[in-house]
Protein backbone atom coordinates (compact mmCIF):
# COMPACT_ATOMS: atom_id res chain seq x y z
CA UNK A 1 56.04 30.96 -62.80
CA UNK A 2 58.25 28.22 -63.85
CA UNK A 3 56.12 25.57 -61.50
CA UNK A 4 52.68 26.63 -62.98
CA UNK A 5 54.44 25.97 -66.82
CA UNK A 6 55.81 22.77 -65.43
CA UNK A 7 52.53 21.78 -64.12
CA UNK A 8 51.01 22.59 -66.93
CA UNK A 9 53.17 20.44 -69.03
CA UNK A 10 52.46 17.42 -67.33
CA UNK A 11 48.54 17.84 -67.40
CA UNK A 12 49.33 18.68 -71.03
CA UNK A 13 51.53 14.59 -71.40
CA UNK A 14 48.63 12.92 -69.07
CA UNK A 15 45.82 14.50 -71.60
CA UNK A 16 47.89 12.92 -74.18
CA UNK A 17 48.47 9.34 -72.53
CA UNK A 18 44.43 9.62 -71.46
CA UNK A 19 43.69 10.54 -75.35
CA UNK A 20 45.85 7.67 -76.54
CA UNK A 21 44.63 4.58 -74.15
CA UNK A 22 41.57 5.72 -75.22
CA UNK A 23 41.98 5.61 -78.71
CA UNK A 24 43.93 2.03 -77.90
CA UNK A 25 40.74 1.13 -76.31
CA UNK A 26 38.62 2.00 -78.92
CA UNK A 27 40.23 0.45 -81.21
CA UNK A 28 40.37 -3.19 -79.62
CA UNK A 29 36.59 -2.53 -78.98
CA UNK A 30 35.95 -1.84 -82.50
CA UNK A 31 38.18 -4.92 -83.50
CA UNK A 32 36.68 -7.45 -81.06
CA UNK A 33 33.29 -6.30 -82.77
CA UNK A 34 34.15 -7.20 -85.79
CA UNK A 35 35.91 -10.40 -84.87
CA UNK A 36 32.26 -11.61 -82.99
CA UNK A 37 30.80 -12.85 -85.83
CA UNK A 38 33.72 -14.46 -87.22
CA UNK A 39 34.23 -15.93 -83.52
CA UNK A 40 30.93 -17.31 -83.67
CA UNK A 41 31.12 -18.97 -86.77
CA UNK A 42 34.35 -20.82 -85.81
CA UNK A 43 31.95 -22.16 -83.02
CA UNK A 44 29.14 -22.98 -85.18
CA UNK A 45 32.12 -24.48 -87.31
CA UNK A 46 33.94 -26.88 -84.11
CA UNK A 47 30.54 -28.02 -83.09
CA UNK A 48 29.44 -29.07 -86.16
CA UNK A 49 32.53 -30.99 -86.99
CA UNK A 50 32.17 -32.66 -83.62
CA UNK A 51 29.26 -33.55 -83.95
CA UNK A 52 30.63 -35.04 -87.58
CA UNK A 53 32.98 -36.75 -85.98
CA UNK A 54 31.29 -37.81 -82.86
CA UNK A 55 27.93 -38.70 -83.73
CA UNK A 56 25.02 -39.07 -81.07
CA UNK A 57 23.06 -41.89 -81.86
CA UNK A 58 18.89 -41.44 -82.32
CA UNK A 59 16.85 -43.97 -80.75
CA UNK A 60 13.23 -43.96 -81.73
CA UNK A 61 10.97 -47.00 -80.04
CA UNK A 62 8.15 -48.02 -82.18
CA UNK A 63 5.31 -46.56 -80.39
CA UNK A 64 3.03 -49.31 -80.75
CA UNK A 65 3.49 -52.42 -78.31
CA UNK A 66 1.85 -56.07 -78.80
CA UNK A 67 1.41 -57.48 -75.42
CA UNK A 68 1.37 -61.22 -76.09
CA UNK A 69 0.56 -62.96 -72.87
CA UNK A 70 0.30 -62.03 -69.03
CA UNK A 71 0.57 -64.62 -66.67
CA UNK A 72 0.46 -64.82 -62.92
CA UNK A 73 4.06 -65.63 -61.16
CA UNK A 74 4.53 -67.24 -57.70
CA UNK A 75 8.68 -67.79 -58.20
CA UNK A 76 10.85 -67.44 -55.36
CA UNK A 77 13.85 -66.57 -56.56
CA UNK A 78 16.73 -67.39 -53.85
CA UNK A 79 19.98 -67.39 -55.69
CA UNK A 80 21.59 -65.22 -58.18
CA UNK A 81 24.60 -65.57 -59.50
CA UNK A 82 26.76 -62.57 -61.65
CA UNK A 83 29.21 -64.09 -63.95
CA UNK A 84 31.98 -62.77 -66.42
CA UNK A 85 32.63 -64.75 -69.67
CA UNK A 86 35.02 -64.54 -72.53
CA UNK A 87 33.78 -66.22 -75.55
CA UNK A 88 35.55 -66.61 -78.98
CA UNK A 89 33.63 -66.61 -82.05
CA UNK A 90 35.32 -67.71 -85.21
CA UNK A 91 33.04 -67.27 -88.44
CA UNK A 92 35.10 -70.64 -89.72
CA UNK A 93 36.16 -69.05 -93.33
CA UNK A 94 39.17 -70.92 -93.30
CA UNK A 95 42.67 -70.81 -92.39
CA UNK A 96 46.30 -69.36 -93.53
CA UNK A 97 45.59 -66.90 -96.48
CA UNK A 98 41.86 -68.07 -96.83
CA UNK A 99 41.35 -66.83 -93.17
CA UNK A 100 43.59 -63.08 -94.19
CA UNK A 101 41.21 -62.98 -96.97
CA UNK A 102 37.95 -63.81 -95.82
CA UNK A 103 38.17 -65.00 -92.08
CA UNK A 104 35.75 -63.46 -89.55
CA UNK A 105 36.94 -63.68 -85.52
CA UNK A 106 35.62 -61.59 -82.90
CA UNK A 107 36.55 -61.88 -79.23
CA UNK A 108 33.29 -61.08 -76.71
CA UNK A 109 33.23 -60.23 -73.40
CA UNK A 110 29.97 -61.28 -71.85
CA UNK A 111 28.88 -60.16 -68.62
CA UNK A 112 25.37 -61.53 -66.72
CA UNK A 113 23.12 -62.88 -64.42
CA UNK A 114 21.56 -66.84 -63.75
CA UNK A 115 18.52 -66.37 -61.12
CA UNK A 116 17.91 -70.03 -59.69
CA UNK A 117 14.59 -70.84 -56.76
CA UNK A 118 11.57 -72.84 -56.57
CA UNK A 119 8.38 -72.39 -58.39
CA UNK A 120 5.60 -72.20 -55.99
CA UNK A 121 2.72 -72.41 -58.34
CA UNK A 122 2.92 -75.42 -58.55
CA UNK A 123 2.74 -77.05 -55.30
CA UNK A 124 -0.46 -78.53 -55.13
CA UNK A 125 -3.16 -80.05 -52.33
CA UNK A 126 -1.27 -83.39 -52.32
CA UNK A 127 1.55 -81.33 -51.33
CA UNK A 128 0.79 -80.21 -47.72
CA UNK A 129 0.13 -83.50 -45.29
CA UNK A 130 0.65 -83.83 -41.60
CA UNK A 131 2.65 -86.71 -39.82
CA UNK A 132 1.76 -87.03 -36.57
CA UNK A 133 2.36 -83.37 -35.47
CA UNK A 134 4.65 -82.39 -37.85
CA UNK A 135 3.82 -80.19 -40.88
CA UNK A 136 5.17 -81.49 -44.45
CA UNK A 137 5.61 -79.52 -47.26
CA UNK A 138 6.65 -81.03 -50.41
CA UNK A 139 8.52 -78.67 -52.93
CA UNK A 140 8.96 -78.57 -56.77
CA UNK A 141 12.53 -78.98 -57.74
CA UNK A 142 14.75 -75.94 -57.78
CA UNK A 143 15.21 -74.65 -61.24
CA UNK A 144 16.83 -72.07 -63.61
CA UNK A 145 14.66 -69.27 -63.41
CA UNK A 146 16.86 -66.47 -65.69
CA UNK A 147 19.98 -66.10 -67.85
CA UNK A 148 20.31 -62.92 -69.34
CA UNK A 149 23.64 -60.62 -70.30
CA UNK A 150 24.17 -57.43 -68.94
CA UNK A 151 23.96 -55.28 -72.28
CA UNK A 152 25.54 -52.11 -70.44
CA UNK A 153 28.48 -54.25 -69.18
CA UNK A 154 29.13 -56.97 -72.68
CA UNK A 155 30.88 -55.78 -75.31
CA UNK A 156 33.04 -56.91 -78.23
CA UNK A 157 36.51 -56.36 -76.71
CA UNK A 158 38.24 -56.92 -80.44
CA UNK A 159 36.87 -58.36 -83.99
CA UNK A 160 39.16 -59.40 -87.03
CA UNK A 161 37.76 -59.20 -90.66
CA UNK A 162 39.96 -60.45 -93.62
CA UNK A 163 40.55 -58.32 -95.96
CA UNK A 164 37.90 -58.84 -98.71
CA UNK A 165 35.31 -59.06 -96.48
CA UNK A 166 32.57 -56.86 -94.39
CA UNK A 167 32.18 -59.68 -91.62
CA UNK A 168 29.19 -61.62 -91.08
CA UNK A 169 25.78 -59.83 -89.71
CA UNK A 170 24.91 -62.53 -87.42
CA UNK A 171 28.69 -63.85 -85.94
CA UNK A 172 27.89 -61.56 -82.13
CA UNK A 173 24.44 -62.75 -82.09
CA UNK A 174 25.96 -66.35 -82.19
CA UNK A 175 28.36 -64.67 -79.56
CA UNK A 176 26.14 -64.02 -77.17
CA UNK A 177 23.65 -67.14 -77.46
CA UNK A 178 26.90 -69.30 -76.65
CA UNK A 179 27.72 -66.55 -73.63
CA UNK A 180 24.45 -67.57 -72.01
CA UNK A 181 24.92 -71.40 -72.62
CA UNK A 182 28.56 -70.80 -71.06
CA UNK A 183 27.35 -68.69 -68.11
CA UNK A 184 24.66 -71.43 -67.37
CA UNK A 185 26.83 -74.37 -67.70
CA UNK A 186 29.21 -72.56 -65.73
CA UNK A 187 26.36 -71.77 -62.74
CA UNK A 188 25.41 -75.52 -62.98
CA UNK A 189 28.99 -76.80 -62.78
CA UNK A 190 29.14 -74.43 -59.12
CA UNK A 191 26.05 -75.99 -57.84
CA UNK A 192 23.21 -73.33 -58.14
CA UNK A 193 20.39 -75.55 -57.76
CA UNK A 194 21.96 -77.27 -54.33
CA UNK A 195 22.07 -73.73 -53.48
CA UNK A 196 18.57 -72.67 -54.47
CA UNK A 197 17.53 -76.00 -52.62
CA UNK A 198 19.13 -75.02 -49.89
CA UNK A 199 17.83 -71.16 -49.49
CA UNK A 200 14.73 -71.95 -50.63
CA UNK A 201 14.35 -74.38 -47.66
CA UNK A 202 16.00 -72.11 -45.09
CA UNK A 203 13.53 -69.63 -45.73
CA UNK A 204 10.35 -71.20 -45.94
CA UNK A 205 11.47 -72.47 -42.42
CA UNK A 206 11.61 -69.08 -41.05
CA UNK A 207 8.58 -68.33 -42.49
CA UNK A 208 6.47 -71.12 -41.50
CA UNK A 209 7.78 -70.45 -38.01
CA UNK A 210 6.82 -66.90 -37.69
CA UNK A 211 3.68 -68.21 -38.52
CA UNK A 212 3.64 -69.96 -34.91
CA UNK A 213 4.26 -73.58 -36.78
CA UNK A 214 7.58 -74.64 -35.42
CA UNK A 215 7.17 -78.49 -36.24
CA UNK A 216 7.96 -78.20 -40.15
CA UNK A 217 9.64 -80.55 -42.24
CA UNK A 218 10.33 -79.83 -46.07
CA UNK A 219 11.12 -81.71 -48.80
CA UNK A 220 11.89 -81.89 -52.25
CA UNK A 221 10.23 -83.44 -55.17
CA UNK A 222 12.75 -85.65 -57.49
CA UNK A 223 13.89 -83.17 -60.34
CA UNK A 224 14.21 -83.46 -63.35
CA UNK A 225 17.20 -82.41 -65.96
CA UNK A 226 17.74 -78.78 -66.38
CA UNK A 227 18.90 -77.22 -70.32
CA UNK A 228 18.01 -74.06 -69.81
CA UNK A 229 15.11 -71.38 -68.33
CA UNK A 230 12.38 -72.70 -67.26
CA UNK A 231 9.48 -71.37 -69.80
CA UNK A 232 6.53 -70.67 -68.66
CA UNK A 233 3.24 -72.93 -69.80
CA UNK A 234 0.40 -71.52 -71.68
């Protein structure tokens, strides 16, 4: 008799513990319920201040384009070149407490291309002779065919503004027209029109010869001086 009470007291203490993790559970349930919304709007809350604070920018192209000219290309473009730059742009306000006050001085980092070959459009009839057996081909002088910056790899590593003025609008556009002048000069100075020359000749070779002419001599017309990309006639 004594087992069947003491059995029945401990289904009586696990009813209990049953009654009371289920209350326990219950009652989290009901208080996670309520907390949802408030969750949620902490959410809403930390987006929206990141988004505050870390603004994605909107970029809307004008859907209407002007197409200006199209012209016909026969440029064989045989060397490129990929340069790094640092250029120094000083706005020229003045120095000492003139320059604290109103000086301007950004340092840009300028990364690009200069694209160099031969023109072929403008070899003409006069161009093409035979001596003896030999083929001659007369070139146009190698030239500058590109220089452009890399816009995903240039960037303004640091800029100083004085403190009574915003800066000047137009100081990294000045930046980066002197980056191209210094990564052509700098292409020039290595020889990127001997090089040109000399690919541009190397391959017309092997072309001519796959062609079955295997006496081929090319040369050069005298060039001229080179300040920048070629532009294009109308």
């Amino acid at each position: 008799m004594s087992g069947l009470k003491g059995w029945v007291l401990v289904l009586g203490v696990l009813l209990i513990v049953a009654w009371g993790v289920h209350r326990v559970v219950s009652q989290v349930e009901k208080t996670t319920e309520q907390l949802a919304p408030l969750q949620r709007m902490n959410a809403s809350l930390s987006t929206q201040v990141a988004r505050a604070l870390h603004p994605t920018p909107t970029i809307r192209p004008d859907p209407v384009t002007i197409v200006h000219r199209v012209r016909q290309l026969a440029r064989l473009e045989t060397v490129q070149y990929t340069l790094e730059k640092v250029i120094v742009a000083d706005a020229g306000t003045g120095e000492g407490v003139w320059s604290f006050l109103f000086g301007d001085r950004l340092l840009f980092v300028a990364h690009g291309q200069v694209i160099a070959g031969v023109d072929l459009s403008k070899i003409g009839p006069d161009d093409v002779w035979y001596e003896g057996e030999t083929l001659v081909l007369r070139l146009p002088p190698p030239e500058i065919f590109v220089v452009a910056l890399d816009n995903e790899k240039s960037y303004v590593y640091d800029r100083e503004t004085g403190l009574l003025t915003r800066g000047q609008v137009h100081l990294e556009t000045e930046a980066r027209k002197a980056a191209e002048k210094a990564l052509l000069e700098a292409a020039l100075e290595d020889g990127i029109l001997e090089k040109a020359r000399v690919h541009a000749e190397a391959f017309l070779l092997r072309f001519l010869h796959t062609l079955g002419m295997t006496q081929v001599r090319i040369v050069f017309a005298t060039p001229t001086p080179v300040s920048g990309p070629a532009t294009p006639s109308p």
